[in-house]
Every structure is written in C-alpha cells, then in structure tokens.
N, C-alpha and C. Protein backbone atom coordinates (compact mmCIF):
# COMPACT_ATOMS: atom_id res chain seq x y z
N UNK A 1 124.42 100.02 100.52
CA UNK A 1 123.23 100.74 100.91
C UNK A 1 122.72 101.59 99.75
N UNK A 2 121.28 101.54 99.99
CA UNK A 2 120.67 102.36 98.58
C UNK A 2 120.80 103.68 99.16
N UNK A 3 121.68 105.09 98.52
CA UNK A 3 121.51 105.67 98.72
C UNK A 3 120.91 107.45 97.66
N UNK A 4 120.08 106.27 97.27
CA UNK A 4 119.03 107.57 95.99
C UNK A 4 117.60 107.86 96.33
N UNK A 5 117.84 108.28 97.66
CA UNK A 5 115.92 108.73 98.01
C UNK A 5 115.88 110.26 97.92
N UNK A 6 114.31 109.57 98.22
CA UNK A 6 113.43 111.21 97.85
C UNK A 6 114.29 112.58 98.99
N UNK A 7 114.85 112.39 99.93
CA UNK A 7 115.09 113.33 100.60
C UNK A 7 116.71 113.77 100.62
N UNK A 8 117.11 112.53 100.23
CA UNK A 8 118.40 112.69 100.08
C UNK A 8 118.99 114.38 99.12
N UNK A 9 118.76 114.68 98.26
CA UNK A 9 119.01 116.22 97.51
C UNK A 9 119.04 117.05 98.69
N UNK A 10 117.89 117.37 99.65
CA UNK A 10 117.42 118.08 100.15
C UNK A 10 118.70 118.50 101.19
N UNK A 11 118.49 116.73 101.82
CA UNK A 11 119.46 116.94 103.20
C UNK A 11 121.06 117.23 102.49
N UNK A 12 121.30 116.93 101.36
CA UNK A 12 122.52 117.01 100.80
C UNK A 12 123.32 118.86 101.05
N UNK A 13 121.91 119.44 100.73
CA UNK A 13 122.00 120.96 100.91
C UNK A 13 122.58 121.33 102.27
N UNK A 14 121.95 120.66 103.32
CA UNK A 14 122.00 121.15 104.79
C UNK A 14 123.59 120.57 105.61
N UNK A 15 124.12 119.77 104.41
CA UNK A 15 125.33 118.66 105.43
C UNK A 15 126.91 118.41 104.77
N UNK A 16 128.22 119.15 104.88
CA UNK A 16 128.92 119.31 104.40
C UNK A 16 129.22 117.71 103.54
N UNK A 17 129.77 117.25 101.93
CA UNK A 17 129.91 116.75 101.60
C UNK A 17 130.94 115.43 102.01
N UNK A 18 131.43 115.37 103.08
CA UNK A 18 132.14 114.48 103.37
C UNK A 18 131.10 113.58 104.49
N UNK A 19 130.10 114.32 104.64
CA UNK A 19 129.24 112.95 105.35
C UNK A 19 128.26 112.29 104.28
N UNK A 20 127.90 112.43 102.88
CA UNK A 20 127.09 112.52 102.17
C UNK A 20 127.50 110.53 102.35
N UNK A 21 128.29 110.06 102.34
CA UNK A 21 128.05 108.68 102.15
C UNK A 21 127.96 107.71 103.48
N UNK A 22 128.21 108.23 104.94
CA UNK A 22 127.85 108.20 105.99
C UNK A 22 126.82 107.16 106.03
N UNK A 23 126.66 105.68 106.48
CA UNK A 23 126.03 105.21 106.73
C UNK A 23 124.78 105.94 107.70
N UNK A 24 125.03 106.46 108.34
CA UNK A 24 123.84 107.19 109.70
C UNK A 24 123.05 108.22 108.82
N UNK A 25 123.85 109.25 108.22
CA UNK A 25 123.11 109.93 106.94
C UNK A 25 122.26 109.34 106.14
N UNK A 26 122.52 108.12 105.59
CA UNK A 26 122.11 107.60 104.45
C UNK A 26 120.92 106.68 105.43
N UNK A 27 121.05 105.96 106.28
CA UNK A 27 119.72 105.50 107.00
C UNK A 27 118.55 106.81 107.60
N UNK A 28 119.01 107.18 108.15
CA UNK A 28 118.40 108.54 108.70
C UNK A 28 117.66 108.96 107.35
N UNK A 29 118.09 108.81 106.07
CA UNK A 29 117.40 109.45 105.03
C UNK A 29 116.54 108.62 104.73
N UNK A 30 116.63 107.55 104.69
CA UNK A 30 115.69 106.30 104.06
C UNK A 30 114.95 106.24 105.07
N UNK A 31 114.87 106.44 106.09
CA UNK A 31 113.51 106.52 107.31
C UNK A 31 112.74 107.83 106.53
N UNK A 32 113.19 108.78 106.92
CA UNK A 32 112.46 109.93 106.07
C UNK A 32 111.50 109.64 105.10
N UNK A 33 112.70 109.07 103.94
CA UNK A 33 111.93 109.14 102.77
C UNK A 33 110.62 108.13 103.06
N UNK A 34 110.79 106.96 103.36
CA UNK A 34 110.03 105.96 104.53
C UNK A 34 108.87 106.86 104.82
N UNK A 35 108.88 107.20 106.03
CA UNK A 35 107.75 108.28 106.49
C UNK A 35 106.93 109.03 105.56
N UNK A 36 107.55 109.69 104.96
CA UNK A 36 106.45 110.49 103.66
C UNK A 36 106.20 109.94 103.08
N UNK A 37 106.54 108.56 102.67
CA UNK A 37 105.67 107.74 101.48
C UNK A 37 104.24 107.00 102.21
N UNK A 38 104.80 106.83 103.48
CA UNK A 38 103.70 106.32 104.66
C UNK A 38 102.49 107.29 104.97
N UNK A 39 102.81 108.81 104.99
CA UNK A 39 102.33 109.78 104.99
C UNK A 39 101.42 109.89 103.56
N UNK A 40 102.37 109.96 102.78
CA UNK A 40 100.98 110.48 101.53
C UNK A 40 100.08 109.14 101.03
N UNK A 41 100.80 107.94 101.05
CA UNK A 41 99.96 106.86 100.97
C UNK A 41 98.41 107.06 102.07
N UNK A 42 98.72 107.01 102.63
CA UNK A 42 97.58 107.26 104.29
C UNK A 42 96.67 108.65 103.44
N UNK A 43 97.10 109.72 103.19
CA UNK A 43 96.48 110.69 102.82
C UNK A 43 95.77 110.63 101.56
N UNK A 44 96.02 109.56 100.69
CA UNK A 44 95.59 109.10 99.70
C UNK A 44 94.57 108.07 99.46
N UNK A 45 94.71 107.03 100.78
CA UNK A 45 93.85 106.16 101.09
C UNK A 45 92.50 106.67 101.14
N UNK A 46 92.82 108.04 102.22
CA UNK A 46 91.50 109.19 103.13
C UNK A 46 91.03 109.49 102.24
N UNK A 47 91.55 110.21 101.73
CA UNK A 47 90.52 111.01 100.08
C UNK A 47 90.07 110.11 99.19
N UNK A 48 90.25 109.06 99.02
CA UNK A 48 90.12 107.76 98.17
C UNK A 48 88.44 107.45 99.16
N UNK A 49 88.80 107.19 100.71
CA UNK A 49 87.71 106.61 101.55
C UNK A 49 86.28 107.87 100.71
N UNK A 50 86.79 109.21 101.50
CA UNK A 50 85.67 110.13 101.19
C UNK A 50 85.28 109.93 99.49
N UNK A 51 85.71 109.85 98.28
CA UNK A 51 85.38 110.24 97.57
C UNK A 51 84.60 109.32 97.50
N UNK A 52 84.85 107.86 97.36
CA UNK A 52 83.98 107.01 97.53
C UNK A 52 82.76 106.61 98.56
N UNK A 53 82.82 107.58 99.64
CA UNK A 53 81.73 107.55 100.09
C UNK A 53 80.43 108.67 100.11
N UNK A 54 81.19 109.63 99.55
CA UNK A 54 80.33 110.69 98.79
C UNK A 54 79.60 109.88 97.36
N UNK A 55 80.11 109.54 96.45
CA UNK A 55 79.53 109.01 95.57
C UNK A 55 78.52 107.86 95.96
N UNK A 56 79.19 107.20 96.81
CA UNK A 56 78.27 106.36 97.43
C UNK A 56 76.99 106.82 97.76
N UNK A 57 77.01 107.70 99.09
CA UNK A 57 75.45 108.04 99.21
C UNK A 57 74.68 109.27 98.17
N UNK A 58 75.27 109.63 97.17
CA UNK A 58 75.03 110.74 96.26
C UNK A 58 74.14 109.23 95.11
N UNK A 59 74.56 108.16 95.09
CA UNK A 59 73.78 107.89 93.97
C UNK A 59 72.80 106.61 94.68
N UNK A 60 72.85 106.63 96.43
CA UNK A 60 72.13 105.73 96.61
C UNK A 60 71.23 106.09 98.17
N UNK A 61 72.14 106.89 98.52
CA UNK A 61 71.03 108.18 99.37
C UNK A 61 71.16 109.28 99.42
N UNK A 62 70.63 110.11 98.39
CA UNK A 62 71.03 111.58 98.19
C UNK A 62 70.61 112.75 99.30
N UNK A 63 69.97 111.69 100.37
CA UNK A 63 69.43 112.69 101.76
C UNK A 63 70.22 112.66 102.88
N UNK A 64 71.17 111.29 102.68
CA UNK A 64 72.62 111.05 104.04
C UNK A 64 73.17 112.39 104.03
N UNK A 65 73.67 112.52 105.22
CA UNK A 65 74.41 113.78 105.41
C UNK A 65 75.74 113.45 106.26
N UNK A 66 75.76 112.04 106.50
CA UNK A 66 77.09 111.82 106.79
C UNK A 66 78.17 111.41 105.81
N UNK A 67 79.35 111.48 106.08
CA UNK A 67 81.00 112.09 105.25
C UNK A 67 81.69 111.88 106.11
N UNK A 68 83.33 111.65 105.37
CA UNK A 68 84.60 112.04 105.65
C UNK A 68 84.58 113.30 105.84
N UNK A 69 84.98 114.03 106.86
CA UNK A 69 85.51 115.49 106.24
C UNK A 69 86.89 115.88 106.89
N UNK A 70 86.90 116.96 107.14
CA UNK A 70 88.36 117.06 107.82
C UNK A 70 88.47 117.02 108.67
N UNK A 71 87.60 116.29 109.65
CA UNK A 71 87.88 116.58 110.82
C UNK A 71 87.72 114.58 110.87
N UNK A 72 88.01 114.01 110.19
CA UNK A 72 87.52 112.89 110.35
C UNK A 72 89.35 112.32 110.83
N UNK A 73 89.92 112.45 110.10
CA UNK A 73 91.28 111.71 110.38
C UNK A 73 91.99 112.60 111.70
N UNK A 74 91.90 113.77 112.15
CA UNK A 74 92.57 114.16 113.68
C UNK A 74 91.31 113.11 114.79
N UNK A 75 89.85 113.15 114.37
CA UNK A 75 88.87 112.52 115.11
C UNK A 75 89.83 110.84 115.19
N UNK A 76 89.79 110.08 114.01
CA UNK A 76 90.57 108.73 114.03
C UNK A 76 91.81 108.97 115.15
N UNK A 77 92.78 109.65 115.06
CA UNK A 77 93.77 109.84 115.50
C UNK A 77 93.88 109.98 117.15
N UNK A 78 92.97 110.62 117.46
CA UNK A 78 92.82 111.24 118.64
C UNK A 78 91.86 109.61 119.64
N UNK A 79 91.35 108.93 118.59
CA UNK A 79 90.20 108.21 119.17
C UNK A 79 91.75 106.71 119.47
N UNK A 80 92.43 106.88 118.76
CA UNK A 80 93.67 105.79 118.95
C UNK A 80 94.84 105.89 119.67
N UNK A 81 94.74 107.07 120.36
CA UNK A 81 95.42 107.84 121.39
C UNK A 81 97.04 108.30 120.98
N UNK A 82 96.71 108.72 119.63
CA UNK A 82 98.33 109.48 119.14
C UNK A 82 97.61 110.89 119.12
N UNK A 83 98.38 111.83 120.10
CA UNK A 83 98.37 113.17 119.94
C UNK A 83 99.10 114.35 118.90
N UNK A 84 98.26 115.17 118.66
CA UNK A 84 99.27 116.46 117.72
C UNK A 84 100.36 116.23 117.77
C-alpha cells in the first residue's frame, strides 16, 4: 500500500506510532487525501468557469451583467439536492 499522502504527516501527529502502518489508517488516509484533491480540483475548475466567463462577456458584451459569483456553486449544489 502507498502510504505517502498529503494527509498522512498530519494524522501521524494525532495517532500513537504503532498504528502508523495499519492498513485502516493508511486507507482512511488515502480517501482523505482523495477528497481534497477532488475538492480543490472542483474549486479550481469554478474559478477557471468564472474567469473565463468574465472575460468572455468583458470583451464581447461589456453590458451582460450575468457571472459566476459566490453564490453560484452552494446555488449548483443545493439545485442537485446535496445539503450543507
């Protein structure tokens, strides 16, 4: 098992050293690390969508007033029925 992820240091802090090679530890971490890469990818996509659609109507309708903003991804979220 690969056990060199992003969260692994962290949880290393919180969990006496004799579970550190723990199969359940070491999956449990790779979901984690999993998740936040899923997480900032997604958050990266969003700001990627807006920037490009700001530029978009900035050089081809500078009178649109619609945008991404922040309320656009809880709006997505909420419209796909995953809650807070």
């Amino acid at each position: 098992m690969h056990n060199n992820t992003f969260t692994i240091q962290y949880a290393r802090e919180q969990i006496t050293q004799e579970h550190w090679n723990s199969p359940i530890f070491i999956r449990v971490n790779q979901i984690l690390t999993l998740t936040w890469g899923i997480a900032f990818a997604l958050s990266a996509l969003i700001q990627l969508a807006a920037a490009a659609q700001r530029f978009y109507d900035s050089t081809h309708c500078p009178s649109c007033d619609r945008h991404i903003d922040d309320d656009t991804l809880p709006h997505l979220l909420s419209q796909s029925g995953i809650k807070k």
